[in-house]
PDB file of N, CA and C in Angstrom:
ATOM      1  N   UNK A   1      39.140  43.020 -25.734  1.00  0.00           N
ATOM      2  CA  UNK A   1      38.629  43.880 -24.673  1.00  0.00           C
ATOM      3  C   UNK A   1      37.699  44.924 -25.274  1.00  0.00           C
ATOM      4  N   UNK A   2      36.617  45.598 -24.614  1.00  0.00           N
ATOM      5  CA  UNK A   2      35.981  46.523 -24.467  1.00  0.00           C
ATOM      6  C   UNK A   2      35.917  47.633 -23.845  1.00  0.00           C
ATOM      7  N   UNK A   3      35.879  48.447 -24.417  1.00  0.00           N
ATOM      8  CA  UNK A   3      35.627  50.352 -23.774  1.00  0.00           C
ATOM      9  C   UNK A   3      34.769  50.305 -23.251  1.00  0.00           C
ATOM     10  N   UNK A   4      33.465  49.730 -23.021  1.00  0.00           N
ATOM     11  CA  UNK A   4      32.167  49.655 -22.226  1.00  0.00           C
ATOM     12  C   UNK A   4      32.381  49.651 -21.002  1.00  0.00           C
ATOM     13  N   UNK A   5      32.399  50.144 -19.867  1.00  0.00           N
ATOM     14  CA  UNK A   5      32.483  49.637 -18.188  1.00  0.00           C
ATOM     15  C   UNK A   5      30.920  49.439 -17.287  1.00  0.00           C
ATOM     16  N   UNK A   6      30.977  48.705 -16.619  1.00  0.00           N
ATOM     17  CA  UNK A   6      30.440  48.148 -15.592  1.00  0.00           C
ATOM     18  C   UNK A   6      30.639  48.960 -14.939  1.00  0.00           C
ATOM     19  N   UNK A   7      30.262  49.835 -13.923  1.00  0.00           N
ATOM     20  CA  UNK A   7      30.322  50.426 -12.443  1.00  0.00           C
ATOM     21  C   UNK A   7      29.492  49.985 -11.517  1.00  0.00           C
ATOM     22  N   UNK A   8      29.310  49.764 -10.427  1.00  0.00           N
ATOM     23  CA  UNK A   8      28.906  49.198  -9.285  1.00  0.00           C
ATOM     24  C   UNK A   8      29.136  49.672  -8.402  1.00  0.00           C
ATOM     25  N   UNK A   9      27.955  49.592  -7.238  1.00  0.00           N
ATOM     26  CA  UNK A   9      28.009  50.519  -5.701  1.00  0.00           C
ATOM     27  C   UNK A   9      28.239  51.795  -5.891  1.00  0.00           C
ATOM     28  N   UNK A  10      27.821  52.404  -7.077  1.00  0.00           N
ATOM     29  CA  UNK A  10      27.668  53.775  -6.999  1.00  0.00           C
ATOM     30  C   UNK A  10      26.540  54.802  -5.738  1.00  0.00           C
ATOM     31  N   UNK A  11      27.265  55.406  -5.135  1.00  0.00           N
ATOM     32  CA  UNK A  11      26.452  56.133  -4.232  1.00  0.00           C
ATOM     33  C   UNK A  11      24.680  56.548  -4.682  1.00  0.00           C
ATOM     34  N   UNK A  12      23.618  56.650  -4.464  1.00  0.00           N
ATOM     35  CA  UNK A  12      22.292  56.715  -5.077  1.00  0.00           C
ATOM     36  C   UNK A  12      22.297  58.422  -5.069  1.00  0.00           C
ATOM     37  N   UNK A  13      23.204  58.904  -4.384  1.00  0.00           N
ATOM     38  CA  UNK A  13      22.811  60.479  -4.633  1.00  0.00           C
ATOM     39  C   UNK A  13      24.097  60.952  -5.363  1.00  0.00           C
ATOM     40  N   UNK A  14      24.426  60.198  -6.241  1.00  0.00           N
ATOM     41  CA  UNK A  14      25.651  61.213  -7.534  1.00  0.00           C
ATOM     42  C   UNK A  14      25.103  61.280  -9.091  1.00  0.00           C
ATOM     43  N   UNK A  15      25.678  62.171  -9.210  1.00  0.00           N
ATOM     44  CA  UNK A  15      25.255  62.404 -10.511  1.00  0.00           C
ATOM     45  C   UNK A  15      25.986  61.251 -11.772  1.00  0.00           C
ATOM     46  N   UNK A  16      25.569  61.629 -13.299  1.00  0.00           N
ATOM     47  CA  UNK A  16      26.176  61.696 -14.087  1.00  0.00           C
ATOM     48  C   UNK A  16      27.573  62.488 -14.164  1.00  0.00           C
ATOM     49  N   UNK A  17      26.977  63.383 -14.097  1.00  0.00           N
ATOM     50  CA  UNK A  17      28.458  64.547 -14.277  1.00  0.00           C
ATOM     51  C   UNK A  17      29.835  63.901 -13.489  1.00  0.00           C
ATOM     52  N   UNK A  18      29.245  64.079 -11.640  1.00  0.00           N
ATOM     53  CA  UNK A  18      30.328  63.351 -10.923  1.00  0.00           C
ATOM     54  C   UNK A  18      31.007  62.467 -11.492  1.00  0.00           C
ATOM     55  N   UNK A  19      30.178  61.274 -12.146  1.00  0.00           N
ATOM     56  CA  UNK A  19      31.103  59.770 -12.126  1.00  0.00           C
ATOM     57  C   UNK A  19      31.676  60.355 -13.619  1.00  0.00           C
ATOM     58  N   UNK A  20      31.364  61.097 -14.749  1.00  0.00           N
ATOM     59  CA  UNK A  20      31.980  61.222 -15.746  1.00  0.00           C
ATOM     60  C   UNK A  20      33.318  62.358 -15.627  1.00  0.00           C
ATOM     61  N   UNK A  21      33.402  62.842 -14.219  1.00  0.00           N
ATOM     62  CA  UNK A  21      34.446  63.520 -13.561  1.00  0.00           C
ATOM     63  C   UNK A  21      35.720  62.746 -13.065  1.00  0.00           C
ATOM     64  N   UNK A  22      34.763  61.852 -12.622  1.00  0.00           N
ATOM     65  CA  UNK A  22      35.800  60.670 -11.715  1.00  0.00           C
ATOM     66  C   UNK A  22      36.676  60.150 -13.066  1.00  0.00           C
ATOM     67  N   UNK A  23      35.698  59.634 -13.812  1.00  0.00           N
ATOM     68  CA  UNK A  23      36.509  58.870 -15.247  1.00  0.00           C
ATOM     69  C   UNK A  23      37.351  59.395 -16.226  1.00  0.00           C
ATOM     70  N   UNK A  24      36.798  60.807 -16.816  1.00  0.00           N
ATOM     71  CA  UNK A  24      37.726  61.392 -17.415  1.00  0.00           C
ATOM     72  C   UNK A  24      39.436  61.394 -16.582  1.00  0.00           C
ATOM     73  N   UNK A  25      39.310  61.613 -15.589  1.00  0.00           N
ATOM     74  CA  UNK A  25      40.927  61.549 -15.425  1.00  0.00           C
ATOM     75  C   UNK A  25      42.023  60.330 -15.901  1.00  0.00           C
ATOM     76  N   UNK A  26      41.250  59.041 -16.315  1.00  0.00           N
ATOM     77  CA  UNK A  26      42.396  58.344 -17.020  1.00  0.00           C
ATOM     78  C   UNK A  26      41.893  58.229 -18.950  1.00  0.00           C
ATOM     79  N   UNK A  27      41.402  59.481 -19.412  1.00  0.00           N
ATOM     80  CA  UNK A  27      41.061  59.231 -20.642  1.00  0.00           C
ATOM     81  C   UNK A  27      39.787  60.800 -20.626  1.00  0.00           C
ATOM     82  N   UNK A  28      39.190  59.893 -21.844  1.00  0.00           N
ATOM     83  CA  UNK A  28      37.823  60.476 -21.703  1.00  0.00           C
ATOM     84  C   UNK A  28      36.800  59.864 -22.074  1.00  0.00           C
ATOM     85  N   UNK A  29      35.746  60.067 -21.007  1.00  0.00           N
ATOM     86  CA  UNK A  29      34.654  59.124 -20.727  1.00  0.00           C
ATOM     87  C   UNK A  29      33.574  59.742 -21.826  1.00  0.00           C
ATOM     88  N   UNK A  30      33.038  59.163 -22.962  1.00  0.00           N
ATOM     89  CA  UNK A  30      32.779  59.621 -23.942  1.00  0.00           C
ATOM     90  C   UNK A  30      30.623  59.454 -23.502  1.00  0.00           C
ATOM     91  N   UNK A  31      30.345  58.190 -22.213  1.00  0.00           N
ATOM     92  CA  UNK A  31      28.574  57.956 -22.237  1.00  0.00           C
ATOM     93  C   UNK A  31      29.200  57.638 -21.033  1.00  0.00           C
ATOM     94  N   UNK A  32      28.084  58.411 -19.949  1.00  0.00           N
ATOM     95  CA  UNK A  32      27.654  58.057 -18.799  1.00  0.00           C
ATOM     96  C   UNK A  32      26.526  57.779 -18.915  1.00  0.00           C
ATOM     97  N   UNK A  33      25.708  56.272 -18.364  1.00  0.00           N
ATOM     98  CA  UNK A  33      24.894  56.260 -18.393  1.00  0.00           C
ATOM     99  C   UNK A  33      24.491  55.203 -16.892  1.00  0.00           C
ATOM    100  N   UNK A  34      24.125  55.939 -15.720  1.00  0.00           N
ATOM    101  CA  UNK A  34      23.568  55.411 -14.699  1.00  0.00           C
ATOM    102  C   UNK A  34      21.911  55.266 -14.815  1.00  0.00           C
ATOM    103  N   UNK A  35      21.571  53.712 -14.505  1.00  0.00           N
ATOM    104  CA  UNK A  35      20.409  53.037 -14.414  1.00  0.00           C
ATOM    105  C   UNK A  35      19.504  53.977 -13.517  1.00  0.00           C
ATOM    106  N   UNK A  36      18.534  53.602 -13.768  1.00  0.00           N
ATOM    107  CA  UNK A  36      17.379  53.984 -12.920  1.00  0.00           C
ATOM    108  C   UNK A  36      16.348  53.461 -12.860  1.00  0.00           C
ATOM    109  N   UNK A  37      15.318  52.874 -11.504  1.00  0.00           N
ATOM    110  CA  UNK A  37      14.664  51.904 -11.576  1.00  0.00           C
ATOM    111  C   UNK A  37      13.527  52.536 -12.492  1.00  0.00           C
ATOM    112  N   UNK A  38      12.438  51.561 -13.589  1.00  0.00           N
ATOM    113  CA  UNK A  38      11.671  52.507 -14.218  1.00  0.00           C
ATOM    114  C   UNK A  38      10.253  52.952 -13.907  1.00  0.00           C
ATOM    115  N   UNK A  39       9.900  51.968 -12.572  1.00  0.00           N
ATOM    116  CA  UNK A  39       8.400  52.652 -11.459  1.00  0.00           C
ATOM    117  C   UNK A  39       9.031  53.707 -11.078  1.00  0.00           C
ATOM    118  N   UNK A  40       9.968  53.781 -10.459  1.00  0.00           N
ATOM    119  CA  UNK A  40      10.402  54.669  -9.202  1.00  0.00           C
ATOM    120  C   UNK A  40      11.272  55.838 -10.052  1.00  0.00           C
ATOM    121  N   UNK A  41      11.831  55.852 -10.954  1.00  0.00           N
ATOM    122  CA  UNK A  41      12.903  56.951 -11.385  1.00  0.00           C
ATOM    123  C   UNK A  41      13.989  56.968 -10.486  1.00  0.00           C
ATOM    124  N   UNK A  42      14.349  56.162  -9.189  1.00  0.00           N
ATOM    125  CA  UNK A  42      15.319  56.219  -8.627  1.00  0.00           C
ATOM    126  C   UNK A  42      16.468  55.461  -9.146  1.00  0.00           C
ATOM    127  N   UNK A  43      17.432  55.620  -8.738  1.00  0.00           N
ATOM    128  CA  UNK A  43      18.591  55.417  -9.283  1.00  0.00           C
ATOM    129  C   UNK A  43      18.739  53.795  -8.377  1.00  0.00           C
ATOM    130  N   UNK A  44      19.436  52.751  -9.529  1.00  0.00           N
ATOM    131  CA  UNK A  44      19.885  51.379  -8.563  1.00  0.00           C
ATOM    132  C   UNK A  44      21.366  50.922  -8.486  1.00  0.00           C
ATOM    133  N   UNK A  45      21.881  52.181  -8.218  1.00  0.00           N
ATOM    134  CA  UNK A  45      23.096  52.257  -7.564  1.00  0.00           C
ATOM    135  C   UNK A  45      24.512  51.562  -8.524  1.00  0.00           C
ATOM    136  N   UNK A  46      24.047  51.456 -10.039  1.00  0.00           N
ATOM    137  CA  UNK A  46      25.205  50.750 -10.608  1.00  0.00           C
ATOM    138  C   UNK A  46      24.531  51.821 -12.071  1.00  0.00           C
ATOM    139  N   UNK A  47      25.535  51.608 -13.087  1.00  0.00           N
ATOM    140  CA  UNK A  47      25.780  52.149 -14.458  1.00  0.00           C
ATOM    141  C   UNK A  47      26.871  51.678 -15.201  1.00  0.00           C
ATOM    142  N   UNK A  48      27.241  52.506 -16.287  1.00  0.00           N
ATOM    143  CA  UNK A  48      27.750  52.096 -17.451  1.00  0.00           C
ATOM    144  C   UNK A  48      28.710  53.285 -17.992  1.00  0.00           C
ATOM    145  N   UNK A  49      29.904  53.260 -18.381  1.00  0.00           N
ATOM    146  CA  UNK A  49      30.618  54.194 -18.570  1.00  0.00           C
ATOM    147  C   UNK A  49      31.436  53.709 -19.701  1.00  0.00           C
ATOM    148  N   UNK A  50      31.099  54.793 -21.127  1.00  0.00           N
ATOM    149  CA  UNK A  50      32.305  53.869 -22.375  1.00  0.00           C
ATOM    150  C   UNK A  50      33.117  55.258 -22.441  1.00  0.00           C
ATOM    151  N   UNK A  51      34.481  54.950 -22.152  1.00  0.00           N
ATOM    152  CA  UNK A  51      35.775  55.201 -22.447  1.00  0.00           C
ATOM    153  C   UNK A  51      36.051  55.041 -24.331  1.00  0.00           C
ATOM    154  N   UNK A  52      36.982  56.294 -24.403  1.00  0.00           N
ATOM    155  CA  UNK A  52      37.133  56.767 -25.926  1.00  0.00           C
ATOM    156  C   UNK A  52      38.123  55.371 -26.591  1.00  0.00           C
ATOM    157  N   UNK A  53      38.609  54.935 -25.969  1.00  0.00           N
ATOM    158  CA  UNK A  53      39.352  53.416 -26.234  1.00  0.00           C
ATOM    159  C   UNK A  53      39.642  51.942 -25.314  1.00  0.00           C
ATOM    160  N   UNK A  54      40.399  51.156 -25.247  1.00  0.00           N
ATOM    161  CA  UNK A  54      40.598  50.033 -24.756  1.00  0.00           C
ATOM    162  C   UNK A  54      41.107  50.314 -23.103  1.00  0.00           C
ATOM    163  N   UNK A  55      42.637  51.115 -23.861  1.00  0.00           N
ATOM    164  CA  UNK A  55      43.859  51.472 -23.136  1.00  0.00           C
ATOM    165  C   UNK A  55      43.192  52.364 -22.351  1.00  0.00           C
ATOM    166  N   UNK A  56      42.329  53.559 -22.076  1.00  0.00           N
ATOM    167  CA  UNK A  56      41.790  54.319 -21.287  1.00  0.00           C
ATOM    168  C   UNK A  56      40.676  53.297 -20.496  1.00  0.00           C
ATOM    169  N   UNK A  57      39.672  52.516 -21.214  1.00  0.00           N
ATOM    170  CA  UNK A  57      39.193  51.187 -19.995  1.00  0.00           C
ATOM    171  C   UNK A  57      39.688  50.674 -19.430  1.00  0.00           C
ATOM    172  N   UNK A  58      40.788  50.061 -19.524  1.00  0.00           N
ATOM    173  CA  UNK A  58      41.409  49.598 -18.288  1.00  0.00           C
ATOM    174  C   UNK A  58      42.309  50.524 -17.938  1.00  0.00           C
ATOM    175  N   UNK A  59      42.640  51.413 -17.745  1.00  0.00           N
ATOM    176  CA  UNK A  59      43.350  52.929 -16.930  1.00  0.00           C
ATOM    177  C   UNK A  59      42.125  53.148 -16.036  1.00  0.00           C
ATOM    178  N   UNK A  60      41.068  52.896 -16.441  1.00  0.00           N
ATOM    179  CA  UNK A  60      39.848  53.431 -15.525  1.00  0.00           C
ATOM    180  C   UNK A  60      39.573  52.336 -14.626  1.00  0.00           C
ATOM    181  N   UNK A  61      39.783  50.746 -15.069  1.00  0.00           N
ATOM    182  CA  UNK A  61      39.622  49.543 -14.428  1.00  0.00           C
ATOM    183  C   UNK A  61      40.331  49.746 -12.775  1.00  0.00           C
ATOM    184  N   UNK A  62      42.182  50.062 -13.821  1.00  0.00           N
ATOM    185  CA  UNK A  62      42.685  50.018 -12.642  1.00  0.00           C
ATOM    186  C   UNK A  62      43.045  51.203 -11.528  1.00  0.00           C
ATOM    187  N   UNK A  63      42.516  52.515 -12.141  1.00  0.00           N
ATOM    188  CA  UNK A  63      42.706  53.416 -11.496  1.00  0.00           C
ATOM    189  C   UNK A  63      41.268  53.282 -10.317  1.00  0.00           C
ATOM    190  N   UNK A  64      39.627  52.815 -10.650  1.00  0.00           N
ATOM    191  CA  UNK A  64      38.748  53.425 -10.103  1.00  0.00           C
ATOM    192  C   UNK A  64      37.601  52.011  -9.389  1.00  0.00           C
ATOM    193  N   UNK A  65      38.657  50.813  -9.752  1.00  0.00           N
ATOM    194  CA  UNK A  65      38.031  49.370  -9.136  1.00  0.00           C
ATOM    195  C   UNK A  65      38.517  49.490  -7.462  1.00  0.00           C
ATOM    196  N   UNK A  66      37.925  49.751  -6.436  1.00  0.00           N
ATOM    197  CA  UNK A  66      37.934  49.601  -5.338  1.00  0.00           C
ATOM    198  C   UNK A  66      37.889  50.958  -4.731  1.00  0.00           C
ATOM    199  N   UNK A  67      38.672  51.971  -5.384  1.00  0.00           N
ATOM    200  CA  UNK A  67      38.045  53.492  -4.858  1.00  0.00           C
ATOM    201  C   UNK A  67      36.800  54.149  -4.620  1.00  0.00           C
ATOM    202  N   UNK A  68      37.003  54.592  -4.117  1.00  0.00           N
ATOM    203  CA  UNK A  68      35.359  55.132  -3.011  1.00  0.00           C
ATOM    204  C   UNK A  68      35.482  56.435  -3.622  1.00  0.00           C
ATOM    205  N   UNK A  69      33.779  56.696  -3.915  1.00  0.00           N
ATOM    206  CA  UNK A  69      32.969  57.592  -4.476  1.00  0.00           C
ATOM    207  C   UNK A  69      31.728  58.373  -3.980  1.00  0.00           C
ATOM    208  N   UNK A  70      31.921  58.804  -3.062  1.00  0.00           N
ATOM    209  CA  UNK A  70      30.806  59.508  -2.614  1.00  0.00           C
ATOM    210  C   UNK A  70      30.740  57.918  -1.227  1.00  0.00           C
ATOM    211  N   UNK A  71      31.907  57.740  -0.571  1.00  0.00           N
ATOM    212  CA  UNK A  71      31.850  56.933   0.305  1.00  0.00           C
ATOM    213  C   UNK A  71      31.445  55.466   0.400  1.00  0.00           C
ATOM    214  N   UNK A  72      31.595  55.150  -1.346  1.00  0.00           N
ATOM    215  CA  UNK A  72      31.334  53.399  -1.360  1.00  0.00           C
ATOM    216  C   UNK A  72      32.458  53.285  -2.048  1.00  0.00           C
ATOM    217  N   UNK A  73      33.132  52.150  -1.936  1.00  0.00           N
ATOM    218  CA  UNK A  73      34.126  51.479  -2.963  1.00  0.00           C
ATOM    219  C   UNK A  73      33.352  50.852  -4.173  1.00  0.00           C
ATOM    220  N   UNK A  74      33.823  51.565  -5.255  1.00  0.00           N
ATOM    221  CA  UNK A  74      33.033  51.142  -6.830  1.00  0.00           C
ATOM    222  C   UNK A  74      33.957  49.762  -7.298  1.00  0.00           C
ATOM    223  N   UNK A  75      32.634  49.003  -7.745  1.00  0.00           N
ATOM    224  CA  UNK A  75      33.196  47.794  -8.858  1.00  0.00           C
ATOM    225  C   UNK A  75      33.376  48.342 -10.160  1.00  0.00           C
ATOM    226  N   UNK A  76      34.475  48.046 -10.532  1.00  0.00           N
ATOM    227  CA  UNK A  76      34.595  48.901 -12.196  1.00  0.00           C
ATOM    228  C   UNK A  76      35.551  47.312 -12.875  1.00  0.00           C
ATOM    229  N   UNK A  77      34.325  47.125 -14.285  1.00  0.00           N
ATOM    230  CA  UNK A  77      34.913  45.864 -15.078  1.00  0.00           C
ATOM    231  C   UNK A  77      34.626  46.456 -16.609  1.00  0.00           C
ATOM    232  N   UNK A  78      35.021  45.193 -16.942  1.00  0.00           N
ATOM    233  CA  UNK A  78      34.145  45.481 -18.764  1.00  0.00           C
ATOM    234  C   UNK A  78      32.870  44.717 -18.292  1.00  0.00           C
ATOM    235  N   UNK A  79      32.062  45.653 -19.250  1.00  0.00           N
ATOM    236  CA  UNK A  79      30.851  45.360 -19.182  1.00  0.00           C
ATOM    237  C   UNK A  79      30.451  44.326 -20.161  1.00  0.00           C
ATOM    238  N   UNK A  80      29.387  43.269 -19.826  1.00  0.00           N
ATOM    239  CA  UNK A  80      29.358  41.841 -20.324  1.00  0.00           C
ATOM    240  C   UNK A  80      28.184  42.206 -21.125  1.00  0.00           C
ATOM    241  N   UNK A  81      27.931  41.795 -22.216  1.00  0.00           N
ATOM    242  CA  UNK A  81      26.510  41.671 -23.122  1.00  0.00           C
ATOM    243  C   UNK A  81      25.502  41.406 -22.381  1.00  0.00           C
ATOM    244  N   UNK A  82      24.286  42.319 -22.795  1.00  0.00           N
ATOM    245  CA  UNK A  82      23.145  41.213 -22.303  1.00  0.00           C
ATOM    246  C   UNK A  82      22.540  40.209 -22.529  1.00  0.00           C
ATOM    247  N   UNK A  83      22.416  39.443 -21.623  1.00  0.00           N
ATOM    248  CA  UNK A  83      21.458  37.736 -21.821  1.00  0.00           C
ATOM    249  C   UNK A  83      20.459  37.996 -22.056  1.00  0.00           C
ATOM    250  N   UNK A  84      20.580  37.208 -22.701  1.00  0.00           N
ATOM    251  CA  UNK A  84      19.033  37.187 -23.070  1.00  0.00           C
ATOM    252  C   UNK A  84      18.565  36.262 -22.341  1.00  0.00           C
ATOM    253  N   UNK A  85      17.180  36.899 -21.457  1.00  0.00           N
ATOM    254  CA  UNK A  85      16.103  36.241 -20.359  1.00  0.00           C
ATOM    255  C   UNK A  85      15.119  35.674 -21.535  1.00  0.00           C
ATOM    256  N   UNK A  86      13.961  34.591 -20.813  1.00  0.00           N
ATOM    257  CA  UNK A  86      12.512  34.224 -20.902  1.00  0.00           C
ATOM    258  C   UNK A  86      12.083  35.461 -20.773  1.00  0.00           C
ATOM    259  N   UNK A  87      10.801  35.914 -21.084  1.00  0.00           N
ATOM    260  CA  UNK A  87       9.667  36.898 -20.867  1.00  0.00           C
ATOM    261  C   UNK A  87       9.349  36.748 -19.203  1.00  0.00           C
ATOM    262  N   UNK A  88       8.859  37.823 -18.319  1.00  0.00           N
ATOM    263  CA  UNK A  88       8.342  37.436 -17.163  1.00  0.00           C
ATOM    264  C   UNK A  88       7.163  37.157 -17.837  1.00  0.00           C
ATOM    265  N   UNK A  89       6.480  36.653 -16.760  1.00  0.00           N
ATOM    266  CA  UNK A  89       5.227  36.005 -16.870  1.00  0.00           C
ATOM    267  C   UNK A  89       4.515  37.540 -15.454  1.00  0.00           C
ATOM    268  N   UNK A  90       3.747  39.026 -15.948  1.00  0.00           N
ATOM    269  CA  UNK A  90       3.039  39.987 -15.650  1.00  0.00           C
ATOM    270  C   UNK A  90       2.338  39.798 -14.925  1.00  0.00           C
ATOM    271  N   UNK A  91       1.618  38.811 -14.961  1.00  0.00           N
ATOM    272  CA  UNK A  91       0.327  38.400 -14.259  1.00  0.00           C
ATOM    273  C   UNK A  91       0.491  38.163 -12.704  1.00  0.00           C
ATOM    274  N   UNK A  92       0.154  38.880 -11.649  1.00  0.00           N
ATOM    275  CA  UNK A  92       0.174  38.999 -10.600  1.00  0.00           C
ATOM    276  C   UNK A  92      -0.906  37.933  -9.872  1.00  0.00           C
TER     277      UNK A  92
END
């Protein structure tokens, strides 16, 4: 297992701080890091949260997978490596 988390359906108007509020209560959430689209600077509603160990990731799995956050129910997993994609092809 991994300390890394997945979050999902995060509300578009919360902070960092908030969700590293929400998390610290089963541990301590050591990187908040919510996405943001990179034209727009807006936020795309999911991020990444690493917990100081295993046993505090899943305390956070099972304390904060289906609880609502600013009025959405969050997906909270371990977070999976990235794939590696093809290149897009730019050219419009």
């Amino acid at each position: 297992m991994n300390n890394k988390l997945y979050v999902g359906n995060i509300p578009f108007n919360i902070s960092d701080r908030e969700v590293q509020e929400a998390f610290d209560q089963f541990g301590t959430a050591l990187e908040v890091h919510l996405v943001t689209d990179r034209a727009t600077g807006r936020p795309r509603g999911f991020g990444f949260v690493t917990m100081s160990n295993e046993e505090e990731a899943q305390a956070a799995i099972d304390g904060m997978h289906g609880k609502e956050l600013g009025g959405r129910p969050l997906t909270v997993n371990i977070a999976r490596p990235r794939e590696d994609r093809p290149p897009r092809d730019r050219r419009y």
